[in-house]
N, C-alpha and C. Protein backbone atom coordinates (compact mmCIF):
# COMPACT_ATOMS: atom_id res chain seq x y z
N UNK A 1 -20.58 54.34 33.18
CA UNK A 1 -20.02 55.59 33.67
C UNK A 1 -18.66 55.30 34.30
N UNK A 2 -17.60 56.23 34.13
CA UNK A 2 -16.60 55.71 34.72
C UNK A 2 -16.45 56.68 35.91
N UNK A 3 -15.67 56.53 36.59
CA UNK A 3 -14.73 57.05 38.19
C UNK A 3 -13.42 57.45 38.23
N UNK A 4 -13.63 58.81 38.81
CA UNK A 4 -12.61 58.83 38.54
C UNK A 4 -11.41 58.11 39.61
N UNK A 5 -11.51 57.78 40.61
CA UNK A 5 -10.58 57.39 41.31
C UNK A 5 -10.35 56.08 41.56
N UNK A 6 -11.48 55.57 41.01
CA UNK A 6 -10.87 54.05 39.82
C UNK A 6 -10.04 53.88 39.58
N UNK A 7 -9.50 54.72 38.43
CA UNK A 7 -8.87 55.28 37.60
C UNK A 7 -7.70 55.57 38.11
N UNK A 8 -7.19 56.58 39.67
CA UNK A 8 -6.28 56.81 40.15
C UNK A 8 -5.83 55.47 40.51
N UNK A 9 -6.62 54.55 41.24
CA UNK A 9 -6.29 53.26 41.73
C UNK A 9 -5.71 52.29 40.71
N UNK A 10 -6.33 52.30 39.09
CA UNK A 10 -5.47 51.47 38.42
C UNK A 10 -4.14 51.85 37.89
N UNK A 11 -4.38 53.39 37.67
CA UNK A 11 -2.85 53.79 37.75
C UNK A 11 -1.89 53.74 38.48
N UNK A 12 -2.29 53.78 39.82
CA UNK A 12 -1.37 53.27 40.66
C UNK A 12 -0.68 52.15 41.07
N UNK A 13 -1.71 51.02 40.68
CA UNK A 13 -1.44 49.78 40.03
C UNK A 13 -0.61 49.47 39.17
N UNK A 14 -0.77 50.16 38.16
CA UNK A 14 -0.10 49.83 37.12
C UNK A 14 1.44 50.84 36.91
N UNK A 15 1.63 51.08 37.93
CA UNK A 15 3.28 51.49 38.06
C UNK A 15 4.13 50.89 37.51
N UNK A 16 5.06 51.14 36.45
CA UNK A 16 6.31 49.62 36.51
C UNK A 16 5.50 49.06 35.03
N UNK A 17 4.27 48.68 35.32
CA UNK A 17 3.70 47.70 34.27
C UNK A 17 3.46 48.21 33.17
N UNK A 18 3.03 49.09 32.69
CA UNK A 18 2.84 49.60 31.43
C UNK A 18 1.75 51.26 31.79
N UNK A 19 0.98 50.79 30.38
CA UNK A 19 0.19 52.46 30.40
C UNK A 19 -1.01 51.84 30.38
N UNK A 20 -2.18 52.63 31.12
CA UNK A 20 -3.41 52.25 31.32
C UNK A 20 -4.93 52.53 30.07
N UNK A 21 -4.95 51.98 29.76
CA UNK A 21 -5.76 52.46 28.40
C UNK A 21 -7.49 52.23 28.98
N UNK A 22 -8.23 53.21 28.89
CA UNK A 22 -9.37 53.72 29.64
C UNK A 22 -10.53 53.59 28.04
N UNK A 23 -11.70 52.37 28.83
CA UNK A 23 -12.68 52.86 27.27
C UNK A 23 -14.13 53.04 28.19
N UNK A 24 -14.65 53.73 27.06
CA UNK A 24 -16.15 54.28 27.66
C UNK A 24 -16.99 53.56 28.05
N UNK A 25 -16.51 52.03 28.51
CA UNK A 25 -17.47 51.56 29.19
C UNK A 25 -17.12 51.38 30.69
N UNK A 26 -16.01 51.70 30.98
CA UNK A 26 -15.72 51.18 32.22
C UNK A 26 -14.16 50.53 31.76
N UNK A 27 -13.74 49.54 31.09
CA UNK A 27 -12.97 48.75 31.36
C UNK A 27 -11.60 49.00 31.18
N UNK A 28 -10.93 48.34 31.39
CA UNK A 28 -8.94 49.10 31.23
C UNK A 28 -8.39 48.01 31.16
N UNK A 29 -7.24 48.50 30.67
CA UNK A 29 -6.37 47.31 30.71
C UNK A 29 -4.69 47.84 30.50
N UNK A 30 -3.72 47.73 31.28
CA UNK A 30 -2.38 47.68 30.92
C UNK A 30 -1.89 47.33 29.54
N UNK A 31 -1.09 48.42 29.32
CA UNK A 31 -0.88 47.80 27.88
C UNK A 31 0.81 48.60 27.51
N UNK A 32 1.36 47.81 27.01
CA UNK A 32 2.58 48.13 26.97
C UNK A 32 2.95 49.71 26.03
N UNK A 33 3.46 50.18 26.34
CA UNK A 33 3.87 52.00 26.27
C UNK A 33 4.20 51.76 24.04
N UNK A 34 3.25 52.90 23.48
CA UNK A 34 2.92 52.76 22.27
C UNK A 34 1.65 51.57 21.56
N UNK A 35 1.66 50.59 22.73
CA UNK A 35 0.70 49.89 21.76
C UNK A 35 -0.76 50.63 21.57
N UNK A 36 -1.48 50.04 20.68
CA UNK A 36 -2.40 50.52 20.19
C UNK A 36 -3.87 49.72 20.34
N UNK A 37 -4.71 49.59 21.59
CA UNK A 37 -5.30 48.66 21.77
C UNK A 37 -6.78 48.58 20.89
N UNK A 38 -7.59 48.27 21.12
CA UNK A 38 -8.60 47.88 20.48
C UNK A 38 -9.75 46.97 20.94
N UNK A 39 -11.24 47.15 21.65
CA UNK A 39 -11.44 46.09 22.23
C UNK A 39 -13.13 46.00 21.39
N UNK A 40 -13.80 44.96 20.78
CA UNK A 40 -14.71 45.39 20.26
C UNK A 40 -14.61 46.21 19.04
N UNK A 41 -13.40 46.48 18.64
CA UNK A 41 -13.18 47.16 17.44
C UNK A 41 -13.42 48.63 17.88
N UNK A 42 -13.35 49.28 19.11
CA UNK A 42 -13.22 50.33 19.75
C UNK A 42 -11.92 50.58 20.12
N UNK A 43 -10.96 51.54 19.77
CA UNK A 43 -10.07 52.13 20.68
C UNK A 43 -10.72 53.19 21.74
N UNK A 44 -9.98 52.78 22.67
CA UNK A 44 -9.87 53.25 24.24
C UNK A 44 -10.02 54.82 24.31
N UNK A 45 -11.08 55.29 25.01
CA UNK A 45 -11.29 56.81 25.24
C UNK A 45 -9.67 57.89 25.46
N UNK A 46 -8.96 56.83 26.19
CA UNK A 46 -7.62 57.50 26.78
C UNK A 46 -6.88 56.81 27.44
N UNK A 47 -5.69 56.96 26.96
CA UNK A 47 -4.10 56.16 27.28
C UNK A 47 -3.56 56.80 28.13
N UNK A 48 -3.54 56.55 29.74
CA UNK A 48 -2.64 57.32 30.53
C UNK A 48 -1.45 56.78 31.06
N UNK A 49 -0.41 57.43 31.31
CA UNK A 49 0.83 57.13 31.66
C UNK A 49 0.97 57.01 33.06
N UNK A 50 0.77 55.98 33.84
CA UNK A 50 1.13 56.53 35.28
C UNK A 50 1.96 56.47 36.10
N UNK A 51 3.47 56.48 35.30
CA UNK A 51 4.68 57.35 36.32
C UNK A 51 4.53 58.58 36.27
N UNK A 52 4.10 59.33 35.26
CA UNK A 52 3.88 60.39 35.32
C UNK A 52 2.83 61.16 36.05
N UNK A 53 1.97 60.49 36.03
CA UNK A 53 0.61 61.07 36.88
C UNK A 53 0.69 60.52 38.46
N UNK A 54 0.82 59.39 38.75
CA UNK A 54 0.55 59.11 39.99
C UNK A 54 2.26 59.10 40.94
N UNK A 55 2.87 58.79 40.26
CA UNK A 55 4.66 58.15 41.07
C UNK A 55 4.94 59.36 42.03
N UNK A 56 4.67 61.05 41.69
CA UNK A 56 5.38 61.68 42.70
C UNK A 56 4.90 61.58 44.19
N UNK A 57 3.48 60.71 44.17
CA UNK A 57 2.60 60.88 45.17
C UNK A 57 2.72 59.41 46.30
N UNK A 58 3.35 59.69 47.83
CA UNK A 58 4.17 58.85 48.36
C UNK A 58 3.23 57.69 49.09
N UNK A 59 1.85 58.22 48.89
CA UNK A 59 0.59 57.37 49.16
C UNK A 59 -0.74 57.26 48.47
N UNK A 60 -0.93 55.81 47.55
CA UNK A 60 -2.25 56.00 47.36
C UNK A 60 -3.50 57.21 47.68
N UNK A 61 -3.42 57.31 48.90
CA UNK A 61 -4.34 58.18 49.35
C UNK A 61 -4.21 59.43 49.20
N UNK A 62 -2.90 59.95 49.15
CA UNK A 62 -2.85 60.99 48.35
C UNK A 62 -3.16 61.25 46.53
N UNK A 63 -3.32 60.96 46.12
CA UNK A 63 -3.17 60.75 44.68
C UNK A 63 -4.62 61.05 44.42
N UNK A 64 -5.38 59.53 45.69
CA UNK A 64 -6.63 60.00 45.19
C UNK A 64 -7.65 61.04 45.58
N UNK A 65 -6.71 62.44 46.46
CA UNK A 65 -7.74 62.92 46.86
C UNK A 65 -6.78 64.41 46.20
N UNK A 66 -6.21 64.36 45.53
CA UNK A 66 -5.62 65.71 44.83
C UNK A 66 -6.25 66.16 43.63
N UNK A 67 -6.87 67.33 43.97
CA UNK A 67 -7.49 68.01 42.86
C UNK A 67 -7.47 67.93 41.86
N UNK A 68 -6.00 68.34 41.36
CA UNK A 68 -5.10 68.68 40.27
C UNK A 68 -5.20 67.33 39.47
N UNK A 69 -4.94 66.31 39.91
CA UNK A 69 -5.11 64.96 39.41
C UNK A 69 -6.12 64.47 39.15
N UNK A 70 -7.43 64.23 39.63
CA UNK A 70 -9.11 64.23 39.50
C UNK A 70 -8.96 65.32 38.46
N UNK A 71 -8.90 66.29 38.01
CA UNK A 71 -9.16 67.28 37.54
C UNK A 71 -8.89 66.82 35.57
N UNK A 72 -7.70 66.11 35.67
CA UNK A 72 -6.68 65.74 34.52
C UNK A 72 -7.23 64.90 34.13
N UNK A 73 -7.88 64.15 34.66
CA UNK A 73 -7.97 62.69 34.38
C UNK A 73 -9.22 63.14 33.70
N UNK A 74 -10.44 63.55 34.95
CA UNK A 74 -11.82 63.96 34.40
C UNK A 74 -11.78 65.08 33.04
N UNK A 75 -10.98 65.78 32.55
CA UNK A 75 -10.59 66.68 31.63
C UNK A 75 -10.48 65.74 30.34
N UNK A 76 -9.47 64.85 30.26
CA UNK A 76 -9.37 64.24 29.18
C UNK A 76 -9.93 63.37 29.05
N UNK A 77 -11.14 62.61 30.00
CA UNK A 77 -12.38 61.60 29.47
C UNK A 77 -13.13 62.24 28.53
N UNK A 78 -13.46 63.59 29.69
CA UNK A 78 -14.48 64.39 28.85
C UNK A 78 -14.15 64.52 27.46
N UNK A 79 -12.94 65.23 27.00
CA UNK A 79 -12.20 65.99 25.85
C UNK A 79 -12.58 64.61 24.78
N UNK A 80 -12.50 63.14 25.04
CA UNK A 80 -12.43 62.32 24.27
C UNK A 80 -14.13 61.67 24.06
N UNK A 81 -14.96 62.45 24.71
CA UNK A 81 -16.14 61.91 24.55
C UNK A 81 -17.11 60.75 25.56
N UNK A 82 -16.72 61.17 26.40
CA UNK A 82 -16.70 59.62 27.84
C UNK A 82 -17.39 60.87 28.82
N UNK A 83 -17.80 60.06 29.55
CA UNK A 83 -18.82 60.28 30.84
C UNK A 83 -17.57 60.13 32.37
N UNK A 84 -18.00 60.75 33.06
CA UNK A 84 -17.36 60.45 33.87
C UNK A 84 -17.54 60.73 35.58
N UNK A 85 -17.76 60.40 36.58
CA UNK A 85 -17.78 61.19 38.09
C UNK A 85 -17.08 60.95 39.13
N UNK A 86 -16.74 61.74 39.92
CA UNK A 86 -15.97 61.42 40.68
C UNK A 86 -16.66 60.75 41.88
N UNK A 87 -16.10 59.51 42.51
CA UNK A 87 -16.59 58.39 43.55
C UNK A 87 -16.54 58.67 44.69
């Protein structure tokens, strides 16, 4: 099952570094902007960008407690077939 504010946390992480690629078991990994990952011969439930999602937000702690953002994230697990709850 994944989390969603996991999720906010590795994006936030991964600022600067690349795009966060999310698979239905849990696991992620940075991966440079266009690549196409693959793990197990599974591509990744969902590729998120996170300058875009997390950068306007001037504290971790904000990020992870904004609706609008939980909302996006949990939206497109679902949309791709993934489980998901918020922590």
């Amino acid at each position: 099952m994944l989390h969603t504010r996991e999720i906010v946390q590795k994006l936030w992480d991964a600022q600067g570094y690349g795009n966060l690629a999310v698979w239905d078991d849990g696991t992620t990994a940075v991966i440079a902007p266009g690549e196409s990952p693959q793990k197990g011969g599974k591509a990744p439930l969902a590729i998120f960008k996170p300058i875009p999602l997390v950068a306007g937000f001037s504290m971790l702690d904000f990020a992870l407690h904004d609706p609008g953002l939980l909302e996006h994230i949990e939206t497109t697990i679902r949309e791709a077939g993934g489980e998901i709850e918020q922590d």
